[in-house]
C-alpha atoms as a PDB file:
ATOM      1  CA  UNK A   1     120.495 227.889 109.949  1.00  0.00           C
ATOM      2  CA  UNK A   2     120.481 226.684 113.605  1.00  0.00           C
ATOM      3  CA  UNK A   3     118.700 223.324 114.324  1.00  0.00           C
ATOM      4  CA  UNK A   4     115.635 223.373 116.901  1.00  0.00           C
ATOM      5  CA  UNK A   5     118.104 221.471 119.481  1.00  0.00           C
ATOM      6  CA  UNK A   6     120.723 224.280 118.998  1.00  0.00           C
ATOM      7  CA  UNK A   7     117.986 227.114 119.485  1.00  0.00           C
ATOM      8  CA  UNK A   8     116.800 224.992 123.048  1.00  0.00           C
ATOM      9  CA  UNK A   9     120.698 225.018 124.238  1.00  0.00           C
ATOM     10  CA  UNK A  10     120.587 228.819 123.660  1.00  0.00           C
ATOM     11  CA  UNK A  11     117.684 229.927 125.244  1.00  0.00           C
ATOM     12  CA  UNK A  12     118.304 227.548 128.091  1.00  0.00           C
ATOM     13  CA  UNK A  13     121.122 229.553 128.879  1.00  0.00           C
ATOM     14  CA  UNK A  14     119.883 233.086 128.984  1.00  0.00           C
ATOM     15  CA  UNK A  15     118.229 234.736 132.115  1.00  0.00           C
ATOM     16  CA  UNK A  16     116.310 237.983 132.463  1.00  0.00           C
ATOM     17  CA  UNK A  17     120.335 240.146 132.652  1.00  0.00           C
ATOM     18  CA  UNK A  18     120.091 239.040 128.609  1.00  0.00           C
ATOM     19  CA  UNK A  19     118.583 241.892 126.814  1.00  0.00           C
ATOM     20  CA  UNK A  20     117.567 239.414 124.155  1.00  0.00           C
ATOM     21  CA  UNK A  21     115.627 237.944 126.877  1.00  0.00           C
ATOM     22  CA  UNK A  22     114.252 240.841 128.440  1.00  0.00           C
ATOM     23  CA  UNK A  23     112.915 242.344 125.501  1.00  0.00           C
ATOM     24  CA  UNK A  24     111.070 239.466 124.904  1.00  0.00           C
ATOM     25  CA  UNK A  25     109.341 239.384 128.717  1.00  0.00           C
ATOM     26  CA  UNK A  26     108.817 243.190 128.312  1.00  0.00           C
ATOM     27  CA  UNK A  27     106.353 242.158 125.099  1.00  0.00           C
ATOM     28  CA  UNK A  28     103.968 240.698 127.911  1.00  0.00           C
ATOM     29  CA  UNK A  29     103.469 243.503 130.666  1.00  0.00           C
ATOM     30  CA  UNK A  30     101.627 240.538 133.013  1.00  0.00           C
ATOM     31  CA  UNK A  31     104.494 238.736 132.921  1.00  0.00           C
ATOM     32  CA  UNK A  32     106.933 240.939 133.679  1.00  0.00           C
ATOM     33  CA  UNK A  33     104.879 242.801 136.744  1.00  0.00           C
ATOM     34  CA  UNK A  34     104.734 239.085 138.211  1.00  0.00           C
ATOM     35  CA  UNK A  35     109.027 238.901 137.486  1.00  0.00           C
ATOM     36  CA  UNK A  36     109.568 242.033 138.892  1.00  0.00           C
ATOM     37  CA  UNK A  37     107.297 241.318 142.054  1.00  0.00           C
ATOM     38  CA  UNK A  38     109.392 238.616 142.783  1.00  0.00           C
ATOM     39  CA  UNK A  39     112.355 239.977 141.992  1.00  0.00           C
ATOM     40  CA  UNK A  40     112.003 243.652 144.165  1.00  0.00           C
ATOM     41  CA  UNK A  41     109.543 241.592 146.908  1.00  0.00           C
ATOM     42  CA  UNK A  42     106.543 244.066 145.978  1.00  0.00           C
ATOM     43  CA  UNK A  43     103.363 242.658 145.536  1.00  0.00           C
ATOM     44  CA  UNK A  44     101.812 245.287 145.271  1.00  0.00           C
ATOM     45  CA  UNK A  45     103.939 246.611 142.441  1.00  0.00           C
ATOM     46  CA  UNK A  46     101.945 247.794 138.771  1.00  0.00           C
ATOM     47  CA  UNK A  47     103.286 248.034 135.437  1.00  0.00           C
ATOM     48  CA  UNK A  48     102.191 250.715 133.739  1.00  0.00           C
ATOM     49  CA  UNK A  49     104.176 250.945 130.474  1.00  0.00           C
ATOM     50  CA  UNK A  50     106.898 248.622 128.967  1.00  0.00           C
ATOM     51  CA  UNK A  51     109.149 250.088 126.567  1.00  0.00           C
ATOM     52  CA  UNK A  52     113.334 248.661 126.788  1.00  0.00           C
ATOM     53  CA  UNK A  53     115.779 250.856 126.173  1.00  0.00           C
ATOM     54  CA  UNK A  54     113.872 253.981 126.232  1.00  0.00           C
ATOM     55  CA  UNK A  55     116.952 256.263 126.922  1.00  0.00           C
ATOM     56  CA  UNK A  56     116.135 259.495 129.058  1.00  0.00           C
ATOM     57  CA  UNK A  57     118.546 262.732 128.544  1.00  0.00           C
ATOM     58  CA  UNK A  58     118.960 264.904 132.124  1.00  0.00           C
ATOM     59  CA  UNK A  59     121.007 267.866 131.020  1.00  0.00           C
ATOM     60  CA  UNK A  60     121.192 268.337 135.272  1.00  0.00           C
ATOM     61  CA  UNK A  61     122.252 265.031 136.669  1.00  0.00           C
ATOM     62  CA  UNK A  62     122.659 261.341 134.891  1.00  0.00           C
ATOM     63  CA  UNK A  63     120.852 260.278 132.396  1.00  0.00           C
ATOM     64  CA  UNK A  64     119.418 256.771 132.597  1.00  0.00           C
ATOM     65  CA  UNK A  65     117.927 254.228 130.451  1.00  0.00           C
ATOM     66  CA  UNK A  66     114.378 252.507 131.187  1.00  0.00           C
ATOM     67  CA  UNK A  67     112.421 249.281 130.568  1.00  0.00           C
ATOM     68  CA  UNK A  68     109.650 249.753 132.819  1.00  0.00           C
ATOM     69  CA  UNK A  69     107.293 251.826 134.477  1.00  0.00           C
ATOM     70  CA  UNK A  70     105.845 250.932 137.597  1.00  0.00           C
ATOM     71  CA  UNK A  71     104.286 251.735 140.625  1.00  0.00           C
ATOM     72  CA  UNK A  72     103.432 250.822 143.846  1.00  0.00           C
ATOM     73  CA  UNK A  73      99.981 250.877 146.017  1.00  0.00           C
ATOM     74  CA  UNK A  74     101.309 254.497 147.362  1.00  0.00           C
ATOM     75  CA  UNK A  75     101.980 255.689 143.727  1.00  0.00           C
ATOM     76  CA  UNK A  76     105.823 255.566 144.140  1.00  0.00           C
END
């Protein structure tokens, strides 16, 4: 069992790339429309749904794989 000191070192060292991380921040929609706002420079950006790893077949083109939905003030 890890001590409280080795859990600190670990999570100091992740950053929102980790999926271990960003699952986590995708469990609060809030904070993870304010990330992403940084992140893309869109302030008016709007979560709508959180759901990692939600995997989306396109027998046409390339599938992809989504964590969020969002928006932005012109509904793109």
């Amino acid at each position: 069992m890890k001590t409280v000191t080795e859990h600190k070192a670990l999570v100091s060292r992740l950053n929102l790339m980790d999926d271990m991380f960003f699952h986590k921040v995708t469990e609060y929609p809030e904070a993870c429309q304010e990330i992403l706002r940084i992140i893309l420079k869109k302030p008016d950006l709007c979560v709508k749904h959180c759901q990692t790893q939600r995997y989306l077949r396109n027998l046409d083109a390339h599938s992809v794989i989504l964590d969020v939905l969002c928006t932005d003030e012109s509904g793109r």
